[in-house]
Protein backbone atom coordinates (compact mmCIF):
# COMPACT_ATOMS: atom_id res chain seq x y z
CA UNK A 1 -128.56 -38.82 -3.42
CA UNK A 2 -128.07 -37.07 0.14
CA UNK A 3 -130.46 -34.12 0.83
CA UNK A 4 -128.56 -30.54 2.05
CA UNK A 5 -130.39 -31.88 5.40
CA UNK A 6 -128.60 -34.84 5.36
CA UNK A 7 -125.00 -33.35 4.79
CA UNK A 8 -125.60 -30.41 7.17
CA UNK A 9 -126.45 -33.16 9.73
CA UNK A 10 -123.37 -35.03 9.30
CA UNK A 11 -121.18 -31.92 9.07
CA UNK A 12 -122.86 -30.73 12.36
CA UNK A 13 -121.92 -34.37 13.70
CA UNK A 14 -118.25 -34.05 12.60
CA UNK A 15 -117.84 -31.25 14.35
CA UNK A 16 -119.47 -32.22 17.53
CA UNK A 17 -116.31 -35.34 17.35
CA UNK A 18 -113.54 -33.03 16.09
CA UNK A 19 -114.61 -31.13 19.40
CA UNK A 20 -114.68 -33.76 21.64
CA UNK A 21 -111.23 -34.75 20.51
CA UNK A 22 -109.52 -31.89 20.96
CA UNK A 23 -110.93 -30.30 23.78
CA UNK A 24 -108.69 -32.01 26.07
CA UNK A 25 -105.87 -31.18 24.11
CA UNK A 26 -107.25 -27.42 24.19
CA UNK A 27 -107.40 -27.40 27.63
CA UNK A 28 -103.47 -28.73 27.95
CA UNK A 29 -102.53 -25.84 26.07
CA UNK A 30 -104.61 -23.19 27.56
CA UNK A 31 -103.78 -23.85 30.90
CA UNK A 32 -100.13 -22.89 32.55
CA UNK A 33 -97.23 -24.77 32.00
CA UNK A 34 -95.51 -25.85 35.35
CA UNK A 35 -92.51 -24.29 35.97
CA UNK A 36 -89.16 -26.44 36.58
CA UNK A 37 -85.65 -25.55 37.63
CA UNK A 38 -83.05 -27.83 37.33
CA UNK A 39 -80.12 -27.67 39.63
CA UNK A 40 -77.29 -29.60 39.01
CA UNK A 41 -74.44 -31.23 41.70
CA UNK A 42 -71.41 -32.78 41.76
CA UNK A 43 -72.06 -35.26 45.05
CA UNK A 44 -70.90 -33.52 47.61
CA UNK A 45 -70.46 -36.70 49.83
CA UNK A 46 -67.29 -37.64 47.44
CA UNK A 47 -66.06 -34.13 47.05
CA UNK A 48 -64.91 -34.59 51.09
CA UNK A 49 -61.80 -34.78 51.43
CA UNK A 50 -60.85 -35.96 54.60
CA UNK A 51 -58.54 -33.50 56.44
CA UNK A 52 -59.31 -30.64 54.15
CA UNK A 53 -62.21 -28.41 55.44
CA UNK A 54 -62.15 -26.60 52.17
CA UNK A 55 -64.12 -29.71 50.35
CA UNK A 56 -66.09 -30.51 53.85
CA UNK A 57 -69.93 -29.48 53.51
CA UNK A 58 -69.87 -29.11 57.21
CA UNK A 59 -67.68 -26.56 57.61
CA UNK A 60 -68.32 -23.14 58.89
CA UNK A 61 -67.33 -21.40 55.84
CA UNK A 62 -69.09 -24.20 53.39
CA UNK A 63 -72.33 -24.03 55.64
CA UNK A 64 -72.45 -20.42 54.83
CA UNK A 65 -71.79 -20.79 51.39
CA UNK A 66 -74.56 -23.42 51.10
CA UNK A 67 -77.03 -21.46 52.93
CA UNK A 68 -76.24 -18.32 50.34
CA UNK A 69 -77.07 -21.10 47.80
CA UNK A 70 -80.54 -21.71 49.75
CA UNK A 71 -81.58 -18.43 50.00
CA UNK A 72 -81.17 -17.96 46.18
CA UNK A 73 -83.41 -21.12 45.54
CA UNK A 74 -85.83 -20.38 48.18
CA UNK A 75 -86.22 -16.95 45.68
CA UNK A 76 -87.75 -19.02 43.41
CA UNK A 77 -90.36 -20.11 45.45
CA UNK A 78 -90.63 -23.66 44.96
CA UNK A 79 -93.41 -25.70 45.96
CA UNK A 80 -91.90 -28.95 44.99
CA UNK A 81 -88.49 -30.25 45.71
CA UNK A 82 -87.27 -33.39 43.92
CA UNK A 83 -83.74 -35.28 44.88
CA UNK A 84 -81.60 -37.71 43.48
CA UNK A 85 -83.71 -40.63 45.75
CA UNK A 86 -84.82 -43.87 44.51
CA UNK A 87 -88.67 -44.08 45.57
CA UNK A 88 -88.31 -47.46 46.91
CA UNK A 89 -86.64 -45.26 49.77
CA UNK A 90 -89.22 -42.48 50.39
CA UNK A 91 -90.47 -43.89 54.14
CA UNK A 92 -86.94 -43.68 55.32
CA UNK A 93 -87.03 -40.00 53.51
CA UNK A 94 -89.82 -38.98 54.94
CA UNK A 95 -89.11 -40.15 58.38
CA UNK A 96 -85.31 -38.68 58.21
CA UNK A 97 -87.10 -35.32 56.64
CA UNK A 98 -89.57 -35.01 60.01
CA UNK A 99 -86.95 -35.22 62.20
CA UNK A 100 -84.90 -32.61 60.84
CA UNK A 101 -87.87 -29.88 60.56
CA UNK A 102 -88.66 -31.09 64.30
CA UNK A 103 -85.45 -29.97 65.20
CA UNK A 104 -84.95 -33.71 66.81
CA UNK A 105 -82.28 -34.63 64.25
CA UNK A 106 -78.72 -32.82 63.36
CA UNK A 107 -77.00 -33.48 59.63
CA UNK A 108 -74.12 -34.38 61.07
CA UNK A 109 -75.81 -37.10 62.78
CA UNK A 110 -76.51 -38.90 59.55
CA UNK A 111 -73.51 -40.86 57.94
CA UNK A 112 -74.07 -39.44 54.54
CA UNK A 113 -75.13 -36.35 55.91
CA UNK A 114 -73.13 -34.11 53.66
CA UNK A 115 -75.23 -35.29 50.42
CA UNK A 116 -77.06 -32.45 48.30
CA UNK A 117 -80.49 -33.72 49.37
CA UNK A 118 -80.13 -33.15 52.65
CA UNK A 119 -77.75 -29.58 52.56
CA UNK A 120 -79.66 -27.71 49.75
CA UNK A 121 -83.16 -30.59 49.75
CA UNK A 122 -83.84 -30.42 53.17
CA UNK A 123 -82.59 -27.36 54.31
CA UNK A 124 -84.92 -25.58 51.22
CA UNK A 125 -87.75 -27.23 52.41
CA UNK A 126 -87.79 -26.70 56.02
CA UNK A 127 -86.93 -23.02 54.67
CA UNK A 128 -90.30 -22.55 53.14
CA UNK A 129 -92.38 -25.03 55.37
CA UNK A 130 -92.98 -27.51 52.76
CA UNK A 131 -94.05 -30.93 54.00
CA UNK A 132 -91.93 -33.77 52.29
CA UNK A 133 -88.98 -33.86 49.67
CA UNK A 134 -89.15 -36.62 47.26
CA UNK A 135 -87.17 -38.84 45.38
CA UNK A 136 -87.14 -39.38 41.93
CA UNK A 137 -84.12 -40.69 41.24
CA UNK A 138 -84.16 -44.26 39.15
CA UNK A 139 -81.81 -47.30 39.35
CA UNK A 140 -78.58 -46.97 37.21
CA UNK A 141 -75.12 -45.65 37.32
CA UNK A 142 -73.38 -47.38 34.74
CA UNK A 143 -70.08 -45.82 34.30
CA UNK A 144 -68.63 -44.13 31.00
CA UNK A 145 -65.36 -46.15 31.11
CA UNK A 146 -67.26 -49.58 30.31
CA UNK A 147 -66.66 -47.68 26.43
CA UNK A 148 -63.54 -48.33 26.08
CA UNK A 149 -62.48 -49.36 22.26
CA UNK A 150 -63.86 -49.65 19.50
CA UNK A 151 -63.21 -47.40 15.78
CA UNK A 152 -62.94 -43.41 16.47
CA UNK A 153 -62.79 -44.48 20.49
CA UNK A 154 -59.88 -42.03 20.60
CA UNK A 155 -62.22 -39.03 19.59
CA UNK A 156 -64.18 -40.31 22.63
CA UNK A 157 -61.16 -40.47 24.59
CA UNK A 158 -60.14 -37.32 24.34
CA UNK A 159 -63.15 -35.18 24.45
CA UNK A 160 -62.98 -37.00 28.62
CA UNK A 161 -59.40 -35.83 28.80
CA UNK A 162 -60.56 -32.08 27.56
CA UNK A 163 -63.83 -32.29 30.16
CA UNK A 164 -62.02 -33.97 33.12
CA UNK A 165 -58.94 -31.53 33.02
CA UNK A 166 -61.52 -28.34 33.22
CA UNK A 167 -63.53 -30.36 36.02
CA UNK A 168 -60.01 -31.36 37.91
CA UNK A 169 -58.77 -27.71 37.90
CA UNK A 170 -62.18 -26.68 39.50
CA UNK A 171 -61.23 -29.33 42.08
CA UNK A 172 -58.16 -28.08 42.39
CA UNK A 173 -59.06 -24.60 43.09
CA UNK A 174 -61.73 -26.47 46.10
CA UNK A 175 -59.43 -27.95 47.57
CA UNK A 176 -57.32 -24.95 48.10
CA UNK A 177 -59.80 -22.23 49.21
CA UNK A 178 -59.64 -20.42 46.12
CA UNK A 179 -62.73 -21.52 44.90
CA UNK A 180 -65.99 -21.46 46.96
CA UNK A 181 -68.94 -24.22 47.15
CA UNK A 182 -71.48 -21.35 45.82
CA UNK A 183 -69.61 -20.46 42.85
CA UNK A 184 -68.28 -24.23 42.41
CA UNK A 185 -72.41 -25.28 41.87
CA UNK A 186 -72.22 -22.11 39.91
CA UNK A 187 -69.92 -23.42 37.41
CA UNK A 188 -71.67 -27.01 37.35
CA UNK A 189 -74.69 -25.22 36.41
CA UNK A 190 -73.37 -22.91 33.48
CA UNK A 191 -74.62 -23.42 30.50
CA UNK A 192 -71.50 -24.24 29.01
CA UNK A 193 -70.40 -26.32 31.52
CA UNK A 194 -73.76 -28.59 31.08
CA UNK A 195 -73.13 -28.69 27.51
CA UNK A 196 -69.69 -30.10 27.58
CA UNK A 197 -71.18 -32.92 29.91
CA UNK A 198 -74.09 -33.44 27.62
CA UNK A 199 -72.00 -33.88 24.44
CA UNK A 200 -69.65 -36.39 26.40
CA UNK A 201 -72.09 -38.64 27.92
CA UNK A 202 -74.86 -38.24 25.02
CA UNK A 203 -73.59 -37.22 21.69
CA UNK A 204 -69.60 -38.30 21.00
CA UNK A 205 -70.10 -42.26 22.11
CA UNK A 206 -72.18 -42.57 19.19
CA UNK A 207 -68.65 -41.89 16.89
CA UNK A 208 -67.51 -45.15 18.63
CA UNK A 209 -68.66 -48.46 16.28
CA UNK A 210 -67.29 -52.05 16.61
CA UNK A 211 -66.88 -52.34 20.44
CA UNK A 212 -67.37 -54.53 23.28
CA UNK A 213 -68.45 -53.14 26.59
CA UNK A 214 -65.26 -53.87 29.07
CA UNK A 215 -67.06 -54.99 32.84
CA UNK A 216 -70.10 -53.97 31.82
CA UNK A 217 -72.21 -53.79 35.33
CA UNK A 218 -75.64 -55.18 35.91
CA UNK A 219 -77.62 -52.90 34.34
CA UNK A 220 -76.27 -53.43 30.80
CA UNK A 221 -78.19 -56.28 28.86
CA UNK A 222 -75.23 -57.82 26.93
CA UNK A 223 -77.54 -59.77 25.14
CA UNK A 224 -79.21 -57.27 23.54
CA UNK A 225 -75.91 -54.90 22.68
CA UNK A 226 -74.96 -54.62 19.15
CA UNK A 227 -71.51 -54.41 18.92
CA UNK A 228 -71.76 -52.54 15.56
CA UNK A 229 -73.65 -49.52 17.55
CA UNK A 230 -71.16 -49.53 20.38
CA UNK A 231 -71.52 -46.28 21.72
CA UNK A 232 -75.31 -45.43 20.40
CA UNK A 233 -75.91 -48.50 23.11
CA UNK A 234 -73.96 -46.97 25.97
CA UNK A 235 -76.23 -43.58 25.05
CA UNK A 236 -79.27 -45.69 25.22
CA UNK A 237 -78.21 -46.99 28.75
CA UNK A 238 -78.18 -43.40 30.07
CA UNK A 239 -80.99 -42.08 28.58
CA UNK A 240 -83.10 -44.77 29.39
CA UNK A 241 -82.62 -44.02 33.34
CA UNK A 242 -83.00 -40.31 32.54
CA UNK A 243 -86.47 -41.10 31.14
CA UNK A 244 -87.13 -43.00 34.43
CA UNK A 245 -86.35 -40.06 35.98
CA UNK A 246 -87.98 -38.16 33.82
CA UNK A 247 -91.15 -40.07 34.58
CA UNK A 248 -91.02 -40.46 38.38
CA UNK A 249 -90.48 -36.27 37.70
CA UNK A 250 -93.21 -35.51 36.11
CA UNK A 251 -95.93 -38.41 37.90
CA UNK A 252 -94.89 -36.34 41.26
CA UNK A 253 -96.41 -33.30 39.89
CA UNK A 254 -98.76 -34.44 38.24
CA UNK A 255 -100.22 -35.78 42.00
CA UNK A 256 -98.87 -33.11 43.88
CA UNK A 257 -100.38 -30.35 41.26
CA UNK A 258 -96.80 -28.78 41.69
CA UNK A 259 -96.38 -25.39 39.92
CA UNK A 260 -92.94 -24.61 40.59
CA UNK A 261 -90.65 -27.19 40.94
CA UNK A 262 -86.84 -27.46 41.59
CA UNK A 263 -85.18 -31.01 41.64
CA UNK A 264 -81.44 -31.65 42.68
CA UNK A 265 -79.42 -34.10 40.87
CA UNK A 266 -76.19 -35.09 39.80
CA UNK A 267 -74.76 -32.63 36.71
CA UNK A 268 -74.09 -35.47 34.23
CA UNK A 269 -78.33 -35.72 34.03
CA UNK A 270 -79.20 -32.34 33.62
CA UNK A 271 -78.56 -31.39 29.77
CA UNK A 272 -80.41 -35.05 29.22
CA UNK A 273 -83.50 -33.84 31.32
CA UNK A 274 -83.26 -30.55 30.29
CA UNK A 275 -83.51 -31.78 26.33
CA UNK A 276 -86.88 -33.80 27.35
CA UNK A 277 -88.63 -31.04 29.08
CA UNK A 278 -88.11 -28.69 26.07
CA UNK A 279 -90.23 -30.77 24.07
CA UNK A 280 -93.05 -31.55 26.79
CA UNK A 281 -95.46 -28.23 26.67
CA UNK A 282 -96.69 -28.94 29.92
CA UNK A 283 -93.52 -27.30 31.18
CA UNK A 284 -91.40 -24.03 31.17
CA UNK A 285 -87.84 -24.65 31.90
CA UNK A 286 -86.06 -21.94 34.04
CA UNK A 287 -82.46 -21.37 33.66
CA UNK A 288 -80.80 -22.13 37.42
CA UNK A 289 -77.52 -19.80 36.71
CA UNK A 290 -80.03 -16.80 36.98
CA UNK A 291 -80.90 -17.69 40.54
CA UNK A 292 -77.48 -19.47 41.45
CA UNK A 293 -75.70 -16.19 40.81
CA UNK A 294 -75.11 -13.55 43.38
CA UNK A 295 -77.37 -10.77 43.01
């Protein structure tokens, strides 16, 4: 029969363990959460339009309108900027990223020079002295159109239609002048606008059942696709780079002890990453239309 000694001594020891366990979890949720901004692009390399200096980045009028964009990041106050970069290629970042805060190296010296990492990346960093931009982008870029039949593949069909006839008219309005880069990343970055892209690429392709991938590229594994979840496996194939992205994300800041991030990547991954940082407490996510629109 235990003593009251005895059972005070192993509730005492209980509660010495419970401690121990959760005091690191404690300490998570005591402590800040980091704060991330998402911003979201369509590549501005292929908007260019060759012979129309209404979709050309380099511009007069489009270099304004992306240093407007620059100056409402740099509000923000980042102290981390993440771009669409694979990390494999973070020497040749680094190296190209020296150059341009030495002054010894023009944008329009590089051949992709018009890409979002280097006209908002770069040109926010050198902004607010930070020392390197890195890339956390993650192999991929498997295209929608490999989902192409399959039972309700019409409902799939025409939810594209719906979001590529709003996206084209944007375009449209580009490539004319009546619509300017600022507000054009403004759109891309509405909440609606996300959504519609999120429900395309995420949610609808799991309607589709009883497919076969057409050209599927290297990054599908055929041999593992069940034809029965069609769509649900082209889902899978996106998320699974977003949570490589995802991870290179949040591995950076862990190292760098980032507390205000931004990272720049293409629009069609932003409602994915946006969904996985909601549910990791060790960040706040900040809404980028509040900063992207003119005050």
């Amino acid at each position: 029969m235990r003593t009251p000694t005895t059972t005070r001594s192993a509730k005492s020891l209980l509660n010495v363990l419970v401690a121990g366990l959760l005091l690191p979890f404690l300490g998570i949720a005591q402590s800040e959460p980091t704060q991330i901004l998402l911003v979201g692009c369509d590549h501005l390399q292929q908007v260019y339009k060759k012979d129309n200096p209404n979709t050309d980045a380099f511009s007069p009028k489009n270099q304004a309108e992306l240093a407007s964009i620059v100056r409402r990041l740099k509000a923000y106050k980042p102290d981390l900027i993440l771009v669409e970069r694979l990390p494999d290629d973070q020497p040749k970042l680094d190296s190209t990223y020296k150059l341009f805060v030495d002054n010894k190296l023009n944008l329009t010296d590089l051949p992709d020079g018009r890409a979002e990492e280097y006209q908002l990346g770069f040109v926010l960093g050198k902004t607010l002295g930070l020392k390197q931009i890195v890339g956390v982008n993650a192999p991929g870029g498997t295209s929608q159109s490999i989902l192409s039949n399959g039972q309700n593949i019409e409902l799939y069909r025409q939810e594209g239609l719906q979001l590529r006839t709003m996206v084209n008219d944007k375009y449209g309005q580009l490539q004319r002048g009546d619509l300017s880069f600022s507000n054009f990343i403004l759109f891309l970055n509405q909440p609606e606008t996300i959504h519609k892209v999120y429900h395309l690429r995420y949610m609808t392709p799991a309607l589709v059942t009883n497919g076969r991938f057409t050209n599927p590229d290297a990054m599908v594994d055929t041999a593992f696709v069940n034809p029965r979840y069609i769509g649900a496996e082209l889902i899978s194939v996106f998320k699974n780079r977003d949570y490589k992205i995802y991870s290179n994300i949040v591995t950076t800041q862990l190292a760098q002890q980032a507390k205000r991030v931004v990272v720049i990547l293409g629009v069609a991954h932003i409602g994915s990453l946006q969904s996985i940082f909601r549910d990791d407490p060790a960040f706040n996510l900040v809404d980028a239309s509040t900063y992207l629109t003119k005050n």
